[in-house]
Protein backbone atom coordinates (compact mmCIF):
# COMPACT_ATOMS: atom_id res chain seq x y z
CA UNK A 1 142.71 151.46 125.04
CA UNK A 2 145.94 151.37 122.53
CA UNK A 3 145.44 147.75 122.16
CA UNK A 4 141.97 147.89 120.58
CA UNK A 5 141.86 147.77 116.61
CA UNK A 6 140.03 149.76 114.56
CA UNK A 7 136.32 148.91 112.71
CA UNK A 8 138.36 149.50 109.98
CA UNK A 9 141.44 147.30 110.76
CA UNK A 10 138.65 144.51 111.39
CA UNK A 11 137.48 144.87 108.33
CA UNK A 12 140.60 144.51 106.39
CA UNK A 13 141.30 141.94 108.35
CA UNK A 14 138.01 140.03 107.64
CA UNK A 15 138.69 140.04 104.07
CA UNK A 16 141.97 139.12 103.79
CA UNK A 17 140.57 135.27 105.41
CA UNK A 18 137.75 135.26 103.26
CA UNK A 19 140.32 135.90 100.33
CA UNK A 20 143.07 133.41 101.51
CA UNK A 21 140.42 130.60 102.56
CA UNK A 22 138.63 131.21 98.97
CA UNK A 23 141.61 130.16 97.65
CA UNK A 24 142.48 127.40 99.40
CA UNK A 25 139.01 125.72 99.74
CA UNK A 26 137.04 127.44 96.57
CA UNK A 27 133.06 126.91 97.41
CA UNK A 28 130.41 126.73 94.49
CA UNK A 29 127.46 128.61 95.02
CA UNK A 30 124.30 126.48 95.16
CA UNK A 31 122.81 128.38 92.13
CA UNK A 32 125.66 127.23 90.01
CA UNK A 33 125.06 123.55 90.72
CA UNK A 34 121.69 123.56 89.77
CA UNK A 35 122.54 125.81 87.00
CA UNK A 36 124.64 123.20 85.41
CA UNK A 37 123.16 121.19 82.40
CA UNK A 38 122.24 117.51 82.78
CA UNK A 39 124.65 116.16 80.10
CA UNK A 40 123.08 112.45 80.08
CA UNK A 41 120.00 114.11 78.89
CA UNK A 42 122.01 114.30 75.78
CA UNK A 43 122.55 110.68 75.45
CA UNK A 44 120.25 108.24 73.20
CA UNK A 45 118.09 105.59 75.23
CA UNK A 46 120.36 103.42 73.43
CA UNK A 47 123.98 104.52 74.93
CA UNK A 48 122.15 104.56 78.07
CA UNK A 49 121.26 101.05 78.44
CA UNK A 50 124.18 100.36 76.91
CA UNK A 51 125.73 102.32 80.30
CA UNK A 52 122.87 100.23 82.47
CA UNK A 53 124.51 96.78 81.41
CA UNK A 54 128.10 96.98 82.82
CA UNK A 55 126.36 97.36 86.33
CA UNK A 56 125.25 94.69 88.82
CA UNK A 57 121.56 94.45 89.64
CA UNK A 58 121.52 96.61 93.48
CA UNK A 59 122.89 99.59 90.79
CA UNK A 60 120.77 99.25 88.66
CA UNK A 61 117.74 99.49 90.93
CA UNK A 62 119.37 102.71 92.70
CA UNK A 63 119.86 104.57 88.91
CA UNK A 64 115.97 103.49 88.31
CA UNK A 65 115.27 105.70 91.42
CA UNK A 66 116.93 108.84 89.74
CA UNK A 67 114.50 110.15 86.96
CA UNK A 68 111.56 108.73 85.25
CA UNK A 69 113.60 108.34 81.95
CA UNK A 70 116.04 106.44 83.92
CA UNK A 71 113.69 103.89 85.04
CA UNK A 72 111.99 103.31 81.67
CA UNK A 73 114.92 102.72 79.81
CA UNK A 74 116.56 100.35 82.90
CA UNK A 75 112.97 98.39 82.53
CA UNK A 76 113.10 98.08 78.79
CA UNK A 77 116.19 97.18 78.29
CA UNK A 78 116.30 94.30 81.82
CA UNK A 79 116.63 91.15 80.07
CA UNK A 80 117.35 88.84 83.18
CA UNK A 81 114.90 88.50 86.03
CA UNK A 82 114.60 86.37 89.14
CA UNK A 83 112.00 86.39 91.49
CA UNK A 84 110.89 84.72 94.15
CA UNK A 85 108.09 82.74 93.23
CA UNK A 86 105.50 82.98 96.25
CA UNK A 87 101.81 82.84 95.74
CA UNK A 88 101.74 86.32 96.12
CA UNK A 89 103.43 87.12 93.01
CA UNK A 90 100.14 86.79 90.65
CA UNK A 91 99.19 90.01 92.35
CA UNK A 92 102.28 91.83 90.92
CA UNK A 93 102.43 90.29 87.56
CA UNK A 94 101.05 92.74 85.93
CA UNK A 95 102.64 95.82 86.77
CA UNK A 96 106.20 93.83 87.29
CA UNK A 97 105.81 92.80 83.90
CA UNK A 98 104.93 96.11 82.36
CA UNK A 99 107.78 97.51 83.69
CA UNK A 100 109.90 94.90 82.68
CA UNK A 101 108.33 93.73 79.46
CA UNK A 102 111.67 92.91 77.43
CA UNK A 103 112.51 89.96 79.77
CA UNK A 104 114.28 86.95 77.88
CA UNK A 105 115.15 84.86 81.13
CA UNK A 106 113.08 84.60 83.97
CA UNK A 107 114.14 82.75 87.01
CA UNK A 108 111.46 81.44 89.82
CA UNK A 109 112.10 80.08 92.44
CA UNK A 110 110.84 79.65 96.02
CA UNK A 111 111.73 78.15 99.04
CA UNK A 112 110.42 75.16 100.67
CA UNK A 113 108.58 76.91 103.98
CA UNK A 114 106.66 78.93 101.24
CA UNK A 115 103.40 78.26 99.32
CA UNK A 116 104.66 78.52 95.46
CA UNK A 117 103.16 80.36 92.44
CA UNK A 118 100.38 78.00 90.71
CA UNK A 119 98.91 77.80 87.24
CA UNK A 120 97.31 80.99 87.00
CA UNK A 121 100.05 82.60 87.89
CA UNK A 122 102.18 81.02 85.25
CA UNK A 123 99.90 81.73 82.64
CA UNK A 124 99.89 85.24 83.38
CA UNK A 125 103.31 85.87 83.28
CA UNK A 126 103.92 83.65 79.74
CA UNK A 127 100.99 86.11 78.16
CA UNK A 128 103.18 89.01 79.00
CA UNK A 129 106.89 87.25 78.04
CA UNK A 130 106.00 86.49 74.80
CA UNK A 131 109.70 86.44 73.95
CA UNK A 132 111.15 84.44 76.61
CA UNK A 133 113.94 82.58 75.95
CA UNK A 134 115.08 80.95 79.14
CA UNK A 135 112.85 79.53 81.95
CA UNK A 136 114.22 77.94 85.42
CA UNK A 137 111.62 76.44 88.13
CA UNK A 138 113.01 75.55 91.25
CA UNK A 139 111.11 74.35 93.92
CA UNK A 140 107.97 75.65 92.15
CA UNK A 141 105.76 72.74 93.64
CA UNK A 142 102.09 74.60 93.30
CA UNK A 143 102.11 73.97 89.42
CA UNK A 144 101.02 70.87 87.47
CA UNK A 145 100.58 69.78 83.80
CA UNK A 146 97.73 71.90 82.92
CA UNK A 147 99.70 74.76 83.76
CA UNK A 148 102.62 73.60 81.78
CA UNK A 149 100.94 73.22 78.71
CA UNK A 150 99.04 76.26 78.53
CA UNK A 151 102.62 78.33 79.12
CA UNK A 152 104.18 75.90 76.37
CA UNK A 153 101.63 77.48 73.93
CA UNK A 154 102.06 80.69 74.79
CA UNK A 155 106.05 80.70 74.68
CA UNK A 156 107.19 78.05 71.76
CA UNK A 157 110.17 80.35 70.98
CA UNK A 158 111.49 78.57 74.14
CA UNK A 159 115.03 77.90 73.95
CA UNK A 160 116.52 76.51 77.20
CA UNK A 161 114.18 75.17 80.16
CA UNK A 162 115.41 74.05 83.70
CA UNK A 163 113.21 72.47 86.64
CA UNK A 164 114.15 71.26 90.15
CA UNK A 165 112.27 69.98 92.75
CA UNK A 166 109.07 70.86 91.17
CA UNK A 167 105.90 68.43 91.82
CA UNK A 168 104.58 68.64 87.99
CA UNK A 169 105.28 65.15 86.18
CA UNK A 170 106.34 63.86 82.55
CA UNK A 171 103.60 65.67 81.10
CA UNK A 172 104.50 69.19 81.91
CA UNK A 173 107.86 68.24 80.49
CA UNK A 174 106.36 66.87 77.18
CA UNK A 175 103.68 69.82 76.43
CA UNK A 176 106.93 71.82 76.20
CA UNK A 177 108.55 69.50 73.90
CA UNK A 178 105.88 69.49 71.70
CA UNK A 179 105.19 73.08 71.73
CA UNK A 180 108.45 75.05 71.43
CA UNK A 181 110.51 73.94 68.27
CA UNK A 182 114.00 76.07 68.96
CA UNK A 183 114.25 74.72 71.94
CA UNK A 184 118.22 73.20 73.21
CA UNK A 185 118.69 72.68 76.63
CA UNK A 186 116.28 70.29 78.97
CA UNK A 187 117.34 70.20 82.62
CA UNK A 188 115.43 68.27 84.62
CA UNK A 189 116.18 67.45 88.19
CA UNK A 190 114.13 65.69 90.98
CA UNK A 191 111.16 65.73 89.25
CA UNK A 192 108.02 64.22 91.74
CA UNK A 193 105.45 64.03 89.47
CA UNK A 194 106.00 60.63 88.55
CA UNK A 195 103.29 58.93 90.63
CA UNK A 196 102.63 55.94 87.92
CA UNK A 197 104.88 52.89 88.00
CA UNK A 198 105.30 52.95 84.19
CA UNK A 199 104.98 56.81 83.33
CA UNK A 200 104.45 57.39 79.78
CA UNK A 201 107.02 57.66 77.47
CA UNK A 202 108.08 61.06 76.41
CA UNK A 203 109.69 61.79 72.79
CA UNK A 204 110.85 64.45 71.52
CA UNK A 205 108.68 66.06 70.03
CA UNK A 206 109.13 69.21 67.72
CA UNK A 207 112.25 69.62 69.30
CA UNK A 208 114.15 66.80 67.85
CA UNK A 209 116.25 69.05 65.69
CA UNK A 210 117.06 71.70 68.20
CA UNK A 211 117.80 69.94 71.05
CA UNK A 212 121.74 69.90 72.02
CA UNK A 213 121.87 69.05 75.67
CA UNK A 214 119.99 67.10 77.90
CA UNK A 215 120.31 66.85 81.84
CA UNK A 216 118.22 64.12 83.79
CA UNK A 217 119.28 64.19 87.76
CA UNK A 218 117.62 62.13 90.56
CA UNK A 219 115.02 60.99 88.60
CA UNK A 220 112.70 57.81 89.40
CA UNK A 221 111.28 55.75 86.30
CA UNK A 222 113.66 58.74 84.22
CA UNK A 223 113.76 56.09 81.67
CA UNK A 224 110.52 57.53 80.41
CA UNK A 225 113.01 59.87 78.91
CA UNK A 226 114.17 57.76 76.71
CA UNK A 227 112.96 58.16 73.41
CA UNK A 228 114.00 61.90 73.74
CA UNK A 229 117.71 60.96 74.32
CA UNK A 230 117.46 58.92 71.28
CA UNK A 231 115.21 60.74 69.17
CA UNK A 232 117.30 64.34 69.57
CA UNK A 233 118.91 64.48 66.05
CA UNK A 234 121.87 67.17 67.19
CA UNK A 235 122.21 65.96 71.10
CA UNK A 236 125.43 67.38 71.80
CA UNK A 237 125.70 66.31 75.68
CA UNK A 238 124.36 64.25 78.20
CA UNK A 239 124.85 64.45 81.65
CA UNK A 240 122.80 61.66 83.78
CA UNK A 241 122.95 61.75 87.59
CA UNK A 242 121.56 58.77 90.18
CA UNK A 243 118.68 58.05 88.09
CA UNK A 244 116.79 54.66 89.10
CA UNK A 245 117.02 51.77 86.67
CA UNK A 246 119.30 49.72 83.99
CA UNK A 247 120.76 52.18 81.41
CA UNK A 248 122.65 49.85 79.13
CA UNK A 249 119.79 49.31 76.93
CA UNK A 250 119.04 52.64 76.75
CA UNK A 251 122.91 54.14 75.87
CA UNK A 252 123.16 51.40 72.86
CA UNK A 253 119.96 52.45 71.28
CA UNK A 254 121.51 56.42 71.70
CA UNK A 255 125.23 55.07 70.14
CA UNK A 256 123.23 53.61 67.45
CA UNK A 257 121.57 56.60 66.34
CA UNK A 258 124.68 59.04 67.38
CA UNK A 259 124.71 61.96 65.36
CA UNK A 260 127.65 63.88 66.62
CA UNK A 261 127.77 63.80 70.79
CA UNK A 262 130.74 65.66 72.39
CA UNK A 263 130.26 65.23 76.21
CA UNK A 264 128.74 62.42 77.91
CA UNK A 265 128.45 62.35 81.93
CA UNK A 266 127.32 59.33 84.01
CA UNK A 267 127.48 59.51 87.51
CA UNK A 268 126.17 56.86 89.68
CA UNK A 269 124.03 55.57 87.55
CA UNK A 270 123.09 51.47 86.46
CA UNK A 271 125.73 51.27 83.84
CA UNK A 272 128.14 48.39 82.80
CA UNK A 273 130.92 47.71 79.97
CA UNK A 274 128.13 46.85 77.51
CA UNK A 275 126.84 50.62 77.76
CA UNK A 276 130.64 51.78 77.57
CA UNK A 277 131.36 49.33 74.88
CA UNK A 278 128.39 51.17 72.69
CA UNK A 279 129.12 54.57 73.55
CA UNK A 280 132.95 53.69 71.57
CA UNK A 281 130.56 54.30 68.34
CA UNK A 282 130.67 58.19 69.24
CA UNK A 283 133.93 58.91 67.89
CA UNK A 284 132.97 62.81 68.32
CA UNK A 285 133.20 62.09 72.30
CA UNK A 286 135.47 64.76 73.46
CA UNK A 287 134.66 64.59 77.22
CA UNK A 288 133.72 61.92 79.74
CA UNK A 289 132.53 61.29 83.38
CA UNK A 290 132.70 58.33 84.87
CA UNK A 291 131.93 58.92 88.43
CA UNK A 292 130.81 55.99 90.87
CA UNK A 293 130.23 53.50 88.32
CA UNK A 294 131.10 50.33 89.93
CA UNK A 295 129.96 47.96 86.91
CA UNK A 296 132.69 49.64 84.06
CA UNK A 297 136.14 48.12 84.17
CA UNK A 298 139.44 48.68 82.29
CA UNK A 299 137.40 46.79 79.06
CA UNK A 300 134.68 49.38 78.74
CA UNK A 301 137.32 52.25 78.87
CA UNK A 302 139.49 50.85 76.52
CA UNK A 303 136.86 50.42 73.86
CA UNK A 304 135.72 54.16 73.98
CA UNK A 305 139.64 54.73 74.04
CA UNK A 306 140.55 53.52 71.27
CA UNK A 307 137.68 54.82 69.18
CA UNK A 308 136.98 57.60 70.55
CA UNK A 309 140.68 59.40 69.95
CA UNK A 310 139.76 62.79 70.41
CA UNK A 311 139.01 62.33 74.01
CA UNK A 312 140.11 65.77 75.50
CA UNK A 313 138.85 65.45 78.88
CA UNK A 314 138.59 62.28 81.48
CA UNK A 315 137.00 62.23 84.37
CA UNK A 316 137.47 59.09 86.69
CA UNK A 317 135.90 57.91 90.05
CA UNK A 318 136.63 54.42 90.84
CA UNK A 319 135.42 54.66 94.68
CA UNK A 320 138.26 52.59 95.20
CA UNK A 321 137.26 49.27 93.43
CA UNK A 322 139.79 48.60 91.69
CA UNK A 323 138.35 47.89 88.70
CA UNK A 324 139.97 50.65 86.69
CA UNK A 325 143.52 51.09 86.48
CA UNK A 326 146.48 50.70 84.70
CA UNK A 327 145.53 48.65 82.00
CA UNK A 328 142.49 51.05 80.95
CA UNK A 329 144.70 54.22 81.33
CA UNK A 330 147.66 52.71 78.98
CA UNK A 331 144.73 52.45 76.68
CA UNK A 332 143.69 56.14 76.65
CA UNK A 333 147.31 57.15 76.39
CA UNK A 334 148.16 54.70 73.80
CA UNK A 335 144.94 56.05 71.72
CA UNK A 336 144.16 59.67 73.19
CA UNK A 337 147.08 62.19 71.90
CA UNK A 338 145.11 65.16 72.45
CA UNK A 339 143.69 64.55 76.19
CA UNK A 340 144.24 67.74 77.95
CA UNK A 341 142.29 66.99 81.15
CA UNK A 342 142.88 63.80 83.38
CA UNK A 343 140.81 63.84 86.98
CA UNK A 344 141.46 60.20 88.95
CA UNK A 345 139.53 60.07 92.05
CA UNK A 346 139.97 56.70 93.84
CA UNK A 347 141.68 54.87 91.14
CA UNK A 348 145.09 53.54 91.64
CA UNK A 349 147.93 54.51 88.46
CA UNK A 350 151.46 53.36 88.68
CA UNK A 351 154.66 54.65 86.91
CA UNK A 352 153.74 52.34 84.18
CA UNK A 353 150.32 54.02 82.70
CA UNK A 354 151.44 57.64 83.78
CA UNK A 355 154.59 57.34 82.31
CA UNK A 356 152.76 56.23 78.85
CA UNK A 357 150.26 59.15 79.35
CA UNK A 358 152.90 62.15 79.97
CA UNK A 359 154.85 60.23 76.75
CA UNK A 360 151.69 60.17 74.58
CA UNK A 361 149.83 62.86 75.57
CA UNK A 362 151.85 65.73 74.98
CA UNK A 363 148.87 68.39 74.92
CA UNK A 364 148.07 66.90 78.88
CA UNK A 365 148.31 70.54 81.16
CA UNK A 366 144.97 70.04 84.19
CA UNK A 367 146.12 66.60 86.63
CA UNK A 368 144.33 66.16 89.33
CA UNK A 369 144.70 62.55 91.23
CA UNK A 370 142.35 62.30 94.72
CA UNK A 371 142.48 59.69 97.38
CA UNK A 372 145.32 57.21 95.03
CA UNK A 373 147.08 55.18 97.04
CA UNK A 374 149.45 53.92 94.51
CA UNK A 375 150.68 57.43 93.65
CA UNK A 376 153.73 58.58 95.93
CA UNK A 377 156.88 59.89 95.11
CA UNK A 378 158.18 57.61 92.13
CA UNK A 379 155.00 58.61 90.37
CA UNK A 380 155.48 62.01 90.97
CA UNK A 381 158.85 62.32 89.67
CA UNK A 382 157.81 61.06 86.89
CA UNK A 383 154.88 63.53 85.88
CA UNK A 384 157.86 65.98 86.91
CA UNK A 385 160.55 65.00 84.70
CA UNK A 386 157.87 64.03 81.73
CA UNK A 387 155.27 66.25 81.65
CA UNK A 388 156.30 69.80 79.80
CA UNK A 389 152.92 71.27 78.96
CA UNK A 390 151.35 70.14 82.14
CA UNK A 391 150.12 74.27 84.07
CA UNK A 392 147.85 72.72 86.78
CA UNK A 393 148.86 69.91 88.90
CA UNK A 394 145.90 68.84 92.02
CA UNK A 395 147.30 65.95 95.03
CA UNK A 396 144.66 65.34 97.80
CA UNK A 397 145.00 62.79 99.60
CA UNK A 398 148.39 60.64 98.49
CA UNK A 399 151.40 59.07 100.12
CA UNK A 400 153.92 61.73 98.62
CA UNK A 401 156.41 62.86 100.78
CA UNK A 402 159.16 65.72 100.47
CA UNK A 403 161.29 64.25 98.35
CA UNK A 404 158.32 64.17 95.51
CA UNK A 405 157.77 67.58 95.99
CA UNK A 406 161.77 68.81 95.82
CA UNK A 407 161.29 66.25 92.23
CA UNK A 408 158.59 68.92 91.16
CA UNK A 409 160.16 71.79 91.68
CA UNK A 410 163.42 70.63 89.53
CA UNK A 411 160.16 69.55 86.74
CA UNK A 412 157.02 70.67 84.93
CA UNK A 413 158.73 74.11 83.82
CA UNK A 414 155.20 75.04 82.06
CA UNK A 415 153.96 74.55 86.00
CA UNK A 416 151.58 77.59 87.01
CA UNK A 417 149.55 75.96 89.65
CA UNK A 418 150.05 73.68 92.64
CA UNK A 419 147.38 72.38 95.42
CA UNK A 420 148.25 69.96 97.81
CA UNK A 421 145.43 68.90 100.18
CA UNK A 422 145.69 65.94 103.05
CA UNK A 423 148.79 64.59 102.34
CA UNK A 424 150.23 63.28 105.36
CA UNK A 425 154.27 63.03 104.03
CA UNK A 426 154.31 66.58 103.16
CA UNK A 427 155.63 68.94 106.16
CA UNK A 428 154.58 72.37 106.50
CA UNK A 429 157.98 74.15 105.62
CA UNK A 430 157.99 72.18 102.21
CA UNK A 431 155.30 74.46 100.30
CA UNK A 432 156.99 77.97 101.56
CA UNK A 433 159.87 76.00 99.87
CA UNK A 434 158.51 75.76 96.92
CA UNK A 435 157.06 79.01 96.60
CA UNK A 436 160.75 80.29 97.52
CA UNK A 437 162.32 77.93 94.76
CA UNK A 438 159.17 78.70 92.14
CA UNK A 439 158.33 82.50 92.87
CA UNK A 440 155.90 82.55 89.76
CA UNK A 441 154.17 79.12 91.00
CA UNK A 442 150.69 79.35 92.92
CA UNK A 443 151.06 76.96 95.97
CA UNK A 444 147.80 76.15 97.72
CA UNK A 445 148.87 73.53 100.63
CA UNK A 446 147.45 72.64 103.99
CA UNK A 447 150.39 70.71 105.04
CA UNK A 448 151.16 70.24 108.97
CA UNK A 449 153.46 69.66 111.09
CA UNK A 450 154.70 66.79 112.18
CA UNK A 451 153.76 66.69 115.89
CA UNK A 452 150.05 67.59 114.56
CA UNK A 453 150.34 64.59 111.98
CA UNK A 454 148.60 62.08 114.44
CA UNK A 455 145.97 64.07 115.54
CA UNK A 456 144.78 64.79 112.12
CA UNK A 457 144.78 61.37 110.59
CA UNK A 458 142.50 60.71 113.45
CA UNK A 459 140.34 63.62 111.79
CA UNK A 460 140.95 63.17 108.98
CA UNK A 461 139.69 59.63 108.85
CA UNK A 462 136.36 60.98 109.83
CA UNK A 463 135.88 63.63 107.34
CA UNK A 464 137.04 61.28 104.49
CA UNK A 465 133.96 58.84 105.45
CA UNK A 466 131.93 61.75 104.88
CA UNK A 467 133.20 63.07 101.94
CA UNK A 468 132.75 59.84 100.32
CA UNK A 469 128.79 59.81 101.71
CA UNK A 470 128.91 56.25 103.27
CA UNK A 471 126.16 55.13 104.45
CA UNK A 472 126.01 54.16 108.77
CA UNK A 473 122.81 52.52 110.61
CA UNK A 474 120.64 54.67 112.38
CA UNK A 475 121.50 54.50 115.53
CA UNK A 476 118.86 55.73 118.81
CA UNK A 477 121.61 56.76 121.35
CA UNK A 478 122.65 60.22 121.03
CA UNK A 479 125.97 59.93 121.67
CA UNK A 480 127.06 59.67 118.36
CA UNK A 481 125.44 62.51 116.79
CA UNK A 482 128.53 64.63 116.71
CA UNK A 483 130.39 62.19 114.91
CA UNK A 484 127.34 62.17 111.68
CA UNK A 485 127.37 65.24 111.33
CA UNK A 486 127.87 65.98 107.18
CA UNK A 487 130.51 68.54 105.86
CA UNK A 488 134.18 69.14 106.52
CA UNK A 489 133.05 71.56 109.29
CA UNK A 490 132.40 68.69 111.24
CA UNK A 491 136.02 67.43 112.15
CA UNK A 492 136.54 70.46 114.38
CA UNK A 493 133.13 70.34 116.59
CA UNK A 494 134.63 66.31 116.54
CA UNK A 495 137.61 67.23 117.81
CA UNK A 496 136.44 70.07 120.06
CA UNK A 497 134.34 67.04 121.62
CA UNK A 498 137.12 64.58 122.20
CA UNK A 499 138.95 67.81 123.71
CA UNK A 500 136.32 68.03 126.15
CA UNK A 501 136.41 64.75 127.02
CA UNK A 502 140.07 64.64 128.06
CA UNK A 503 139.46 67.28 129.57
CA UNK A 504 137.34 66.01 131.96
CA UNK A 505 139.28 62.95 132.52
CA UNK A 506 142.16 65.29 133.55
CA UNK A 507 139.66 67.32 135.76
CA UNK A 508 139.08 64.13 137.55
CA UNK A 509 142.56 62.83 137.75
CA UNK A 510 143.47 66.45 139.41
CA UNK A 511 140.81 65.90 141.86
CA UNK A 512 142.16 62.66 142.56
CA UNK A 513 145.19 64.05 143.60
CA UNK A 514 143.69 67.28 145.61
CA UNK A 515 142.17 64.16 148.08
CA UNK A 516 144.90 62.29 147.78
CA UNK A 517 147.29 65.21 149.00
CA UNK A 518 145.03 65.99 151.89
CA UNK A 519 144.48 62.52 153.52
């Protein structure tokens, strides 16, 4: 009765919410929204791509869904594409391409449980990239010469091309040497075309001017090659990788014709001190890999050494033969003032060739030394106390201890990065130490403890046979399939195995005693 309001007390009451919760939580009609102008319709196609660059690819394909203006600029204005190169592409070449029909680099590649793009396919899509710039097969294994040759025509304004594991042979690779004249990168790796004993020999074609950098990797009878590496007029780099055959022939006829090459990268390949000895003619070499070349001694280095003096970087893998060592790195540091780089992987350095380098080479700041069993504390004391420039220092693998490590800390004051991997005197409380003592140093260690140390070595061992890809028989019994297994990955399951085994040995011993305690 009394306690019943009024309809007009309700009413008051209604709008004093509506007016306090308008105010704290103010709603837009839906009218207004739509009401409101588009503002990138203002915007030039221009600003727009420019808007479309600075995002990643999955963005870009959710703004082309917005608004047909948004998808046509997006398309004109894509200049990178990669897509999977089925067989079933050659049915969307056409309208992919019209979409996209500003497209500079084109990746293809496809995967090796699927049937590839052939010819026709290839053909198609050159007619409609007349301005492609970049091309990269990988695993394209449907297409052959014929098909090569009639894209080289269509796109000679070619500038870098890249194949892998592609089934064409030397004469896909030459139809585009003679066809596109700007052309300055040639990539080639694992080529299986090459079905002839002696392929024929490829030269360079129109692009002996423009070519700057050629790439040969896992090539058989790559020597066919040849007369483009020496024929390129402005090669710039050369990178060979585990390609069949004698090179040393082949790298004096290149240093003999040398007209200006910076970087030069052999890795496993047939080489000797002869090659090395001709290469010295480059005295443009800046930069050098020498990985798993058991033929080159301290004599070849020290002839590029001391002609080649403005070596910046050095890259060394001696797979532990001790062929390279002191007397070839006293050479680059007596010659070399402006090496910046030094990578020794296998190769054993004393205090007597690092202490000439940190001397000599005052410029030195990347060190990296990997599997060196000659560098332990003394050595590292002395990159410490004579190295001021040095900002990245890399140990895997070395018999340092502690006390090298407190030596570093007290050292190296233009220090900004530290990684210690595998190195069996360091404890685990030493890198928290030197992070505490060097608060603006970046420590990356995977030191252990002590009671650990013996289990890992046993690991260790393992994973280091890997690493360096040695070879083992076959064997039929399947007990040792755990222990092949590639990648670091494969210490743990090891481990986990020999866990299991213990185990069960201690499973057995218990039951041993169970009986035992009965009878």
């Amino acid at each position: 009765m009394g306690q019943s309001t009024s309809a007009a007390g309700n009413s008051i009451l209604n709008q004093r919410r509506t007016k306090s919760f308008s105010l704290k939580f103010p709603i837009q009609s839906l009218e207004s929204e739509i009401s409101q102008p588009d503002y990138t319709s203002y915007l030039p196609d221009e600003c727009l791509a420019l808007v479309f660059q600075f995002l990643n690819s999955g963005n870009r394909k959710r703004c082309a869904l917005v608004c047909r203006r948004w998808m046509i600029v997006e398309g004109q204005n894509r200049y990178r594409l990669s897509l999977h190169a089925r067989s079933d592409l050659i049915t969307s070449v056409p309208s992919l391409f019209s979409r996209f029909d500003s497209v500079t680099k084109l990746s293809l590649k496809c995967d090796r449980r699927s049937v590839s793009i052939g010819d026709e396919a290839l053909v198609k899509i050159s007619l409609r990239c007349p301005n492609l710039k970049r091309l990269k097969l990988r695993a394209c294994r449907e297409l052959t010469d014929v098909g090569m040759a009639a894209f080289a025509e269509n796109c000679k304004g070619l500038r870098i091309f890249s194949c892998g594991s592609c089934d064409f042979g030397a004469k896909g690779v030459k139809a585009v040497l003679d066809h596109c004249s700007n052309l300055e990168e040639l990539s080639i790796k694992r080529l299986r075309g090459f079905t002839d004993v002696a392929p024929e020999l490829v030269g360079p074609g129109v692009a002996a001017s423009s070519l700057k950098s050629i790439c040969l990797k896992e090539l058989y009878n790559g020597q066919c090659f040849g007369p483009v590496i020496v024929g390129a007029k402005n090669l710039r780099s050369l990178k060979l990788f585990r390609c069949s055959g004698d090179w040393d022939m082949l790298l004096q006829e290149m240093a003999v014709k040398d007209h200006g090459i910076v970087e030069i990268h052999l890795e496993r390949m047939q080489v000797s001190d002869v090659a090395l000895t001709a290469v010295s003619n480059c005295s443009s070499l800046e930069i050098l890999h020498l990985v798993k070349t058991p033929e080159c001694t301290n004599f070849g280095l020290a002839a590029i050494a001391e002609k080649c003096k403005r070596l910046r970087k050095l890259h060394i893998d001696g797979w532990k033969a001790n062929l390279i060592g002191d007397e070839g790195l006293v050479a680059v540091a007596k010659f070399c003032s402006q090496l910046q780089e030094l990578v020794l992987i296998g190769v054993n350095p004393t205090t007597l060739s690092l202490g000439m380098l940190a001397a000599k080479c005052q410029n030195l700041e990347r060190l990296a030394l990997c599997g060196c069993d000659t560098f332990g504390d003394p050595e590292l004391s002395c990159i410490a106390a004579k190295c001021p420039a040095l900002r990245k220092l890399c140990i895997k693998n070395c018999p340092i201890s502690d006390v090298g490590i407190e030596n570093l800390a007290n050292g190296c004051p233009g220090l900004t990065k530290v990684k210690i991997k595998k190195c069996k005197g360091v404890m685990g409380g030493c890198a928290d130490w030197l992070r505490s003592v060097r608060p603006m140093l970046s420590v990356n260690a995977d030191t252990v403890e002590p009671e650990h140390q013996e289990e890992e070595a046993s690991n260790d061992a393992v994973g280091d046979l890997q690493e360096n890809r040695i070879e083992f028989p076959h064997l039929n019994s399947q007990i040792m399939a755990p222990s092949i297994a590639s990648s670091s990955r494969s210490r743990s399951g090891y481990f986990k195995s020999g866990i299991g085994l213990f185990s069960g040995m201690s499973l057995v011993a218990c039951t041993s005693r169970q009986r035992r305690a009965s009878r």
